[in-house]
PDB file of N, CA and C in Angstrom:
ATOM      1  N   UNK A   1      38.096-149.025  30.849  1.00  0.00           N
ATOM      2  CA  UNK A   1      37.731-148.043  29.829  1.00  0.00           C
ATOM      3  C   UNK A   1      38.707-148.098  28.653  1.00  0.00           C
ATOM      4  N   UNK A   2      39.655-147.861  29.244  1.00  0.00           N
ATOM      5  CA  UNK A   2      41.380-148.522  27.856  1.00  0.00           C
ATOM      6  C   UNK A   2      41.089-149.742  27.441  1.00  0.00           C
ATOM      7  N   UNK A   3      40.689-150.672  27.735  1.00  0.00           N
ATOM      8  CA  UNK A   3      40.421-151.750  26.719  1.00  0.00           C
ATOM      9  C   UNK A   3      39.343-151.579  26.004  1.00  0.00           C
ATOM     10  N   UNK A   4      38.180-151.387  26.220  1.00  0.00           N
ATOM     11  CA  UNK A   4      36.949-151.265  25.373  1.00  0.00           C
ATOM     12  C   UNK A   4      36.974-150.065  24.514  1.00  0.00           C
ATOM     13  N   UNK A   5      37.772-149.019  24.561  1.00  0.00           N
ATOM     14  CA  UNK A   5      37.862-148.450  23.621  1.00  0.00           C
ATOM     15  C   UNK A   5      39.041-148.784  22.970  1.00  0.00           C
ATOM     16  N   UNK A   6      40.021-149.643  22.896  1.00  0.00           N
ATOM     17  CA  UNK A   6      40.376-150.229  22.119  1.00  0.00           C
ATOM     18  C   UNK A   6      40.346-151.460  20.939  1.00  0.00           C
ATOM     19  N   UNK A   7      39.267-151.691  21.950  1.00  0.00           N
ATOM     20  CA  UNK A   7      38.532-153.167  20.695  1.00  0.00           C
ATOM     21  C   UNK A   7      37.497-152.347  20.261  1.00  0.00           C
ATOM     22  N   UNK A   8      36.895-151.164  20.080  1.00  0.00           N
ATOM     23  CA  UNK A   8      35.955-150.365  19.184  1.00  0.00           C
ATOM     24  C   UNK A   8      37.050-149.835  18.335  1.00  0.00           C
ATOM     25  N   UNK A   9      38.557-149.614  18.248  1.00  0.00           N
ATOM     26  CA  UNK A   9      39.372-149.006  17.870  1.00  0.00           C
ATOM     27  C   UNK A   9      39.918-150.205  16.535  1.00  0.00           C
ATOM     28  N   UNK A  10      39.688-151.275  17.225  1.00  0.00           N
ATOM     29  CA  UNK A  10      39.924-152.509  16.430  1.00  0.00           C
ATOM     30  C   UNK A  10      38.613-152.794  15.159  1.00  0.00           C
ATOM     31  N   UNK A  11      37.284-152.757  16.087  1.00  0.00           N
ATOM     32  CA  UNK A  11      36.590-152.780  14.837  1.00  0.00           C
ATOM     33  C   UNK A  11      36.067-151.790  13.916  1.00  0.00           C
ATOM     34  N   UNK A  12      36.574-150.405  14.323  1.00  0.00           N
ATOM     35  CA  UNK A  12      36.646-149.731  13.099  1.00  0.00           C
ATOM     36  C   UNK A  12      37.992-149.703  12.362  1.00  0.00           C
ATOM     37  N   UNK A  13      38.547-149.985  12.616  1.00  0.00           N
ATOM     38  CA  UNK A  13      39.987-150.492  11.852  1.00  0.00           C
ATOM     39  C   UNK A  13      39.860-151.752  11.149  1.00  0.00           C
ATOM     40  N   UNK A  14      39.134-152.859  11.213  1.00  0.00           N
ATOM     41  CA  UNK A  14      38.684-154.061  10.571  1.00  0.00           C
ATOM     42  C   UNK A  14      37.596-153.468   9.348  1.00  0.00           C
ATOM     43  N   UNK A  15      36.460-152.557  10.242  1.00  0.00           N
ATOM     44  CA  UNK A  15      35.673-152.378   9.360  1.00  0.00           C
ATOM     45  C   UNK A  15      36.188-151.328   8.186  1.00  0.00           C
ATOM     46  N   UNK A  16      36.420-150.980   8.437  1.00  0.00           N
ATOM     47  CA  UNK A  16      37.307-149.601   7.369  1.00  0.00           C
ATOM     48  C   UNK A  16      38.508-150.653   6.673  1.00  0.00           C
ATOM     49  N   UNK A  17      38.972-151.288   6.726  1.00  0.00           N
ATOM     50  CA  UNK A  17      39.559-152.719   6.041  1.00  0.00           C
ATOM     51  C   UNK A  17      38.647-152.820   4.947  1.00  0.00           C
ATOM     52  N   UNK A  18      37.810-153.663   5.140  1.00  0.00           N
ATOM     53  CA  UNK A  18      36.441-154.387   5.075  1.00  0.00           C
ATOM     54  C   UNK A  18      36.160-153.560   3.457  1.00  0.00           C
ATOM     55  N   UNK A  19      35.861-152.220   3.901  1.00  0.00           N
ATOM     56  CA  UNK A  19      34.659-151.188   2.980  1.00  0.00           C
ATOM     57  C   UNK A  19      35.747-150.741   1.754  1.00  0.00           C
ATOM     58  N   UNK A  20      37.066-150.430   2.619  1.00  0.00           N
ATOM     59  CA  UNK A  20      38.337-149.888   1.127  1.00  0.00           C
ATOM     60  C   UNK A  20      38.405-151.500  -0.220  1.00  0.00           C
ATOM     61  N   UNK A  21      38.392-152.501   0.782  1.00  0.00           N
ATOM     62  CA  UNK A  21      38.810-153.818  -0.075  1.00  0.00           C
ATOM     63  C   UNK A  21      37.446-154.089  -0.929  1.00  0.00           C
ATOM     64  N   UNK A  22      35.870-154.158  -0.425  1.00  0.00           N
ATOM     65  CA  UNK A  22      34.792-153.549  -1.514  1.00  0.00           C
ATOM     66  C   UNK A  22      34.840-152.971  -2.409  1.00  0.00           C
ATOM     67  N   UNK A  23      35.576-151.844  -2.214  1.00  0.00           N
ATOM     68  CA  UNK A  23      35.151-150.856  -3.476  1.00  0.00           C
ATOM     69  C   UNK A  23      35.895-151.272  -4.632  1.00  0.00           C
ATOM     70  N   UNK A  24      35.394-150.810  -6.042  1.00  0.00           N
ATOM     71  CA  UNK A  24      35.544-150.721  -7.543  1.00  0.00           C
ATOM     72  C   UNK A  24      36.684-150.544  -7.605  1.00  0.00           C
ATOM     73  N   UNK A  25      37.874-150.994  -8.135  1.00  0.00           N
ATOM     74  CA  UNK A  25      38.763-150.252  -8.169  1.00  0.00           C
ATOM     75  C   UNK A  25      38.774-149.100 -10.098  1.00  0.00           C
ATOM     76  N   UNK A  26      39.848-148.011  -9.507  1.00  0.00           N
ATOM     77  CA  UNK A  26      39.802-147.221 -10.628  1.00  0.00           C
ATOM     78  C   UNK A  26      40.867-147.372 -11.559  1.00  0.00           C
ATOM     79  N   UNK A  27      40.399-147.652 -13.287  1.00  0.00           N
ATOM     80  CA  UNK A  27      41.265-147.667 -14.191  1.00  0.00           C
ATOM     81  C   UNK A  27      42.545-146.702 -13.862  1.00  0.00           C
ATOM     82  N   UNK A  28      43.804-147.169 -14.618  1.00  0.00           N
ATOM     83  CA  UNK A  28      45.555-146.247 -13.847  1.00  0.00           C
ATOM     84  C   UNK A  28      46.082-146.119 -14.813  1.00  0.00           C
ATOM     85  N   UNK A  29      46.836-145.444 -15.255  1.00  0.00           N
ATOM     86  CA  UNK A  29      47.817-145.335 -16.141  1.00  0.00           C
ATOM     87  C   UNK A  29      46.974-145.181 -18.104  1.00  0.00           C
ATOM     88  N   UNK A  30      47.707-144.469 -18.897  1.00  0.00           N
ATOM     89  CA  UNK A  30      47.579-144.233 -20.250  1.00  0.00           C
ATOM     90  C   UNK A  30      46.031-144.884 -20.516  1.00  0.00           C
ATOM     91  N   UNK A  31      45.828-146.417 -19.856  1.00  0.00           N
ATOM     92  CA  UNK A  31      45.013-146.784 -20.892  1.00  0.00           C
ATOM     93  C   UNK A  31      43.695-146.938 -20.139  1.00  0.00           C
ATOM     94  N   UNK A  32      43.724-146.511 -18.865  1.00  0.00           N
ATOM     95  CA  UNK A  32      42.440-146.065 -18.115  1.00  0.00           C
ATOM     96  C   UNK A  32      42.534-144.709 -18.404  1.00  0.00           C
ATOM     97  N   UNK A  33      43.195-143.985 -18.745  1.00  0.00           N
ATOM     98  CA  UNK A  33      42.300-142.455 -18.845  1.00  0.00           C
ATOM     99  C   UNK A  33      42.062-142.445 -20.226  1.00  0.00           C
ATOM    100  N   UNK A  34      42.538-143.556 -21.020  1.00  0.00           N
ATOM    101  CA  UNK A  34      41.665-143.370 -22.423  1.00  0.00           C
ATOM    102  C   UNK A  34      40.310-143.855 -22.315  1.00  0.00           C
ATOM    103  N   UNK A  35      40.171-144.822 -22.162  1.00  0.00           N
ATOM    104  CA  UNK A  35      38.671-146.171 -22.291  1.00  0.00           C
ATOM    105  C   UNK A  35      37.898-145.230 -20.834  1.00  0.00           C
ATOM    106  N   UNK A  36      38.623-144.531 -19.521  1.00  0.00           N
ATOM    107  CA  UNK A  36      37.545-143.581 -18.713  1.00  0.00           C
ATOM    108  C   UNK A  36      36.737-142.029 -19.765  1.00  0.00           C
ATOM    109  N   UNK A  37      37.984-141.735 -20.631  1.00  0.00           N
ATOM    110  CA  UNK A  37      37.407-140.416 -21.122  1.00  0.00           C
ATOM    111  C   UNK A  37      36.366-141.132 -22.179  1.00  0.00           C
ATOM    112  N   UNK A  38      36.915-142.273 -22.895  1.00  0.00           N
ATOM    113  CA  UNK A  38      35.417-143.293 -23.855  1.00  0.00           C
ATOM    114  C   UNK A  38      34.413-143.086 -23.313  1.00  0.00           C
ATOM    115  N   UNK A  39      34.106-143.946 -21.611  1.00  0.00           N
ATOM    116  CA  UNK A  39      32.904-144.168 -20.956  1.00  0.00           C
ATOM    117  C   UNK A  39      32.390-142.607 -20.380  1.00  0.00           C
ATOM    118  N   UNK A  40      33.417-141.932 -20.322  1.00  0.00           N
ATOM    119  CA  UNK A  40      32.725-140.807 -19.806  1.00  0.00           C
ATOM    120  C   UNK A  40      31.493-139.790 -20.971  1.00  0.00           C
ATOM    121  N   UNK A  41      32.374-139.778 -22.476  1.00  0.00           N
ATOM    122  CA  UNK A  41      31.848-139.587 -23.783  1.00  0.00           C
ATOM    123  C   UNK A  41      30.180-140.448 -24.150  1.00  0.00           C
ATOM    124  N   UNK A  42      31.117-141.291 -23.978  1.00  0.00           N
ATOM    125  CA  UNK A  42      29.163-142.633 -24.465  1.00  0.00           C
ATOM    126  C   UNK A  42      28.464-142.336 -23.502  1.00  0.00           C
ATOM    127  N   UNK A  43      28.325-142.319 -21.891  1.00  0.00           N
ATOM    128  CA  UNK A  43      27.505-141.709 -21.018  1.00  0.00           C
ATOM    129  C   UNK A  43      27.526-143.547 -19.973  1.00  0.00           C
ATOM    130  N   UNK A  44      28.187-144.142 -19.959  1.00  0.00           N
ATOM    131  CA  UNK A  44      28.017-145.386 -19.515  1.00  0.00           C
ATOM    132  C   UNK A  44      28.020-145.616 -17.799  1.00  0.00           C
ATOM    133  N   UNK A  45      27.164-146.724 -17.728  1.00  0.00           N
ATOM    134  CA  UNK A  45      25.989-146.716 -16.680  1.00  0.00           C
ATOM    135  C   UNK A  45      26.910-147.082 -15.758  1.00  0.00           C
ATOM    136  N   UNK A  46      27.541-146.356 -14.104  1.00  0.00           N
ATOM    137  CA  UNK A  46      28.150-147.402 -13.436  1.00  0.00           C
ATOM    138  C   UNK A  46      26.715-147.628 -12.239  1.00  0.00           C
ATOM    139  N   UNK A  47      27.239-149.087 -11.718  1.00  0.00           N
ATOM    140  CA  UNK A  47      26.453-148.578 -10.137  1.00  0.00           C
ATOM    141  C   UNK A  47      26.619-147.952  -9.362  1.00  0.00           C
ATOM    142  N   UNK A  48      26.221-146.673  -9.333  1.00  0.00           N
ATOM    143  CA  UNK A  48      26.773-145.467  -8.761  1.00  0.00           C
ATOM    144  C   UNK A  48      26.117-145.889  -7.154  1.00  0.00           C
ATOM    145  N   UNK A  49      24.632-146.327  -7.176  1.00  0.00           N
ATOM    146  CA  UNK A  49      24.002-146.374  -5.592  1.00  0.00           C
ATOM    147  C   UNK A  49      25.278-146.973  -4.762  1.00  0.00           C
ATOM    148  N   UNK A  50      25.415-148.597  -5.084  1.00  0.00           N
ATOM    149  CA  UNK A  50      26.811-149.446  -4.341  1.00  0.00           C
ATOM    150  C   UNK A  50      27.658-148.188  -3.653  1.00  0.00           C
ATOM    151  N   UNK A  51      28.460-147.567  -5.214  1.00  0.00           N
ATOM    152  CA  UNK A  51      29.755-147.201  -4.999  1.00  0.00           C
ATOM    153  C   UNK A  51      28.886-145.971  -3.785  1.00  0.00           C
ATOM    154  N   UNK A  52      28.158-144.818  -4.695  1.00  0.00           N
ATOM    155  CA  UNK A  52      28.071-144.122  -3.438  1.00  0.00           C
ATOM    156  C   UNK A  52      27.730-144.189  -2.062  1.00  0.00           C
ATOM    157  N   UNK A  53      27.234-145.390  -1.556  1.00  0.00           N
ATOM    158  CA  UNK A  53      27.217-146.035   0.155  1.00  0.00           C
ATOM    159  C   UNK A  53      28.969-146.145   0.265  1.00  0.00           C
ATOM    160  N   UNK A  54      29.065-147.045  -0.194  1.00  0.00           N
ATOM    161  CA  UNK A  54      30.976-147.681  -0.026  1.00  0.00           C
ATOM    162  C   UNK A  54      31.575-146.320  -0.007  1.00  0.00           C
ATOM    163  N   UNK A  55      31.285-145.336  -0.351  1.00  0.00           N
ATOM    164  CA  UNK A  55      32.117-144.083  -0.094  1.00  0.00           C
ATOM    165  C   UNK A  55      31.679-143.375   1.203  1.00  0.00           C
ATOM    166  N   UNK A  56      30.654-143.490   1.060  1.00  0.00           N
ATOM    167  CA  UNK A  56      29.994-142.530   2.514  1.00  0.00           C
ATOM    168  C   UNK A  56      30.164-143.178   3.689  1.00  0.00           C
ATOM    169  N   UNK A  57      30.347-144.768   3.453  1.00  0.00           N
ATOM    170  CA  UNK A  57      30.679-145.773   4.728  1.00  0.00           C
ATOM    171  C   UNK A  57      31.835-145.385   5.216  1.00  0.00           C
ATOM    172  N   UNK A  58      33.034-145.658   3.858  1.00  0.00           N
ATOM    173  CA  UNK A  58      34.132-145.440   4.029  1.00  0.00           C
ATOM    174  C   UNK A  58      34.545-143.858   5.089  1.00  0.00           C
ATOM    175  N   UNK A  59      34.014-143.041   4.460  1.00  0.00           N
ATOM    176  CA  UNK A  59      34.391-141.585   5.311  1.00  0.00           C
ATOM    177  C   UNK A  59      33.829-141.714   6.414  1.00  0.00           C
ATOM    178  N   UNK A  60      32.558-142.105   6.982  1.00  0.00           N
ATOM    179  CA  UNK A  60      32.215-142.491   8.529  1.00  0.00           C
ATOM    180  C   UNK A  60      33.259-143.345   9.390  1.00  0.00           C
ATOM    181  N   UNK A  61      33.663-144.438   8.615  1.00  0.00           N
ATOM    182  CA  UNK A  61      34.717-145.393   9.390  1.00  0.00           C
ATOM    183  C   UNK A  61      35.960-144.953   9.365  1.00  0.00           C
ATOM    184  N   UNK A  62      36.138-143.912   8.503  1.00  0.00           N
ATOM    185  CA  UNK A  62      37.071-143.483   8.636  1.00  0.00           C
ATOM    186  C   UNK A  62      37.944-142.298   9.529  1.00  0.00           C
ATOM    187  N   UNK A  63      36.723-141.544   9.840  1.00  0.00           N
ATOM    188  CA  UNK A  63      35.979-140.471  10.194  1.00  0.00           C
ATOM    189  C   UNK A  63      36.390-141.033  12.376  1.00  0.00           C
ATOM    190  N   UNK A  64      35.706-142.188  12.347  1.00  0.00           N
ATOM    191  CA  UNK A  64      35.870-142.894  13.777  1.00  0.00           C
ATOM    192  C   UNK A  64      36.876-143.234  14.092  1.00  0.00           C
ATOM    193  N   UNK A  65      37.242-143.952  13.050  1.00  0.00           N
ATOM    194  CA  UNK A  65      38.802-144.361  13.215  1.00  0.00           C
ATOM    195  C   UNK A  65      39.910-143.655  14.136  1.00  0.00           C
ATOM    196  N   UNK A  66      39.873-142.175  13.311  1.00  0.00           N
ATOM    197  CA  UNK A  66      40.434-141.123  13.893  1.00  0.00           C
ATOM    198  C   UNK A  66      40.233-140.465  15.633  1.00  0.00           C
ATOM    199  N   UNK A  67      38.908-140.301  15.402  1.00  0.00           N
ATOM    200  CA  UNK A  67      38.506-140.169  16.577  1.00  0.00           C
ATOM    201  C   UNK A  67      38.703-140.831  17.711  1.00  0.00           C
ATOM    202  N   UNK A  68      38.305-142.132  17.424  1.00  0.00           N
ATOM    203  CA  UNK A  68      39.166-143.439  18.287  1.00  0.00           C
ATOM    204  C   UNK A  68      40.042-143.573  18.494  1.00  0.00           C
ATOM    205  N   UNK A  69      41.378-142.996  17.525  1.00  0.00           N
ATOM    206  CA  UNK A  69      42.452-143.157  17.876  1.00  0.00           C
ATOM    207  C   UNK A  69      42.998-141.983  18.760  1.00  0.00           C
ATOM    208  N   UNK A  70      42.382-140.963  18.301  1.00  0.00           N
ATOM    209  CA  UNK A  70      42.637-139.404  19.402  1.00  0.00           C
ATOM    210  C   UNK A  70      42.592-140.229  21.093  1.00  0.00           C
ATOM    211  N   UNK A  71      41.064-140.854  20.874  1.00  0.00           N
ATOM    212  CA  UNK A  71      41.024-140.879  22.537  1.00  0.00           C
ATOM    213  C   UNK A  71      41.651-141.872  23.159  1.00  0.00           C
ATOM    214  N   UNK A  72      41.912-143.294  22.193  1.00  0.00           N
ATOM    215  CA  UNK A  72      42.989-144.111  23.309  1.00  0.00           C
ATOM    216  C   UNK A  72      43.928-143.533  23.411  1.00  0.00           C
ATOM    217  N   UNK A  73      44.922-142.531  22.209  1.00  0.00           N
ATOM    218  CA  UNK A  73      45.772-142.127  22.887  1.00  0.00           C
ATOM    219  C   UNK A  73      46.007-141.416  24.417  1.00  0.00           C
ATOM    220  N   UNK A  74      44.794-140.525  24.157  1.00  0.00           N
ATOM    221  CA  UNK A  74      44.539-139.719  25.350  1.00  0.00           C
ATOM    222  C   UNK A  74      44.775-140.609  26.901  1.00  0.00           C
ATOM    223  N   UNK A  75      43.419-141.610  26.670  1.00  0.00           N
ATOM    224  CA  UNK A  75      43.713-142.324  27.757  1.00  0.00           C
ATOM    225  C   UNK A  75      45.017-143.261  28.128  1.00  0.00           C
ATOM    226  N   UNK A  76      45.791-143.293  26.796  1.00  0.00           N
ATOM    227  CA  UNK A  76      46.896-143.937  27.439  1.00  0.00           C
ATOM    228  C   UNK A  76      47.955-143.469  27.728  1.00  0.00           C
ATOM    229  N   UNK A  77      47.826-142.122  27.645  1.00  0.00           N
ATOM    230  CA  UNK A  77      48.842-140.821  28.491  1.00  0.00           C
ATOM    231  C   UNK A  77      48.431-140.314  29.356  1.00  0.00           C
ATOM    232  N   UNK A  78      47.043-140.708  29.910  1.00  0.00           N
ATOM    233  CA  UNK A  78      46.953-140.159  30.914  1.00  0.00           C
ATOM    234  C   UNK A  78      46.983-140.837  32.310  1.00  0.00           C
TER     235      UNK A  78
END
């Protein structure tokens, strides 16, 4: 039972890898919050569908992750 929930522990830890290294990254510093407040002004188109899966993935795998990690601990103190 301690091993197989540790290689599910592994592939949501790969997969949650996986979905953060996907996503868009966000403009940083002085000259992304100028050219973001631009695009935000002009009304400019992102692919919001993509990004919003890659976010909702992300919080599920992330979401398990945790959970997964609650219970091997469990089982490996007990």
């Amino acid at each position: 039972m301690e091993i197989a929930l540790k290689i599910v522990l592994i592939i949501f830890s790969l997969g949650l890898i996986g979905v953060v290294l996907l996503q868009r990254g966000k403009s940083a510093g002085l000259s992304g919050a100028i050219s973001g407040g631009a695009e935000h002004l002009f009304g400019k188109q992102k692919a919001r569908g993509l990004d919003l899966f890659l976010q909702r993935l992300t919080v599920g795998l992330a979401i398990g992750f945790f959970v997964m990690a609650l219970l091997v601990a469990y089982y490996v103190k007990a």
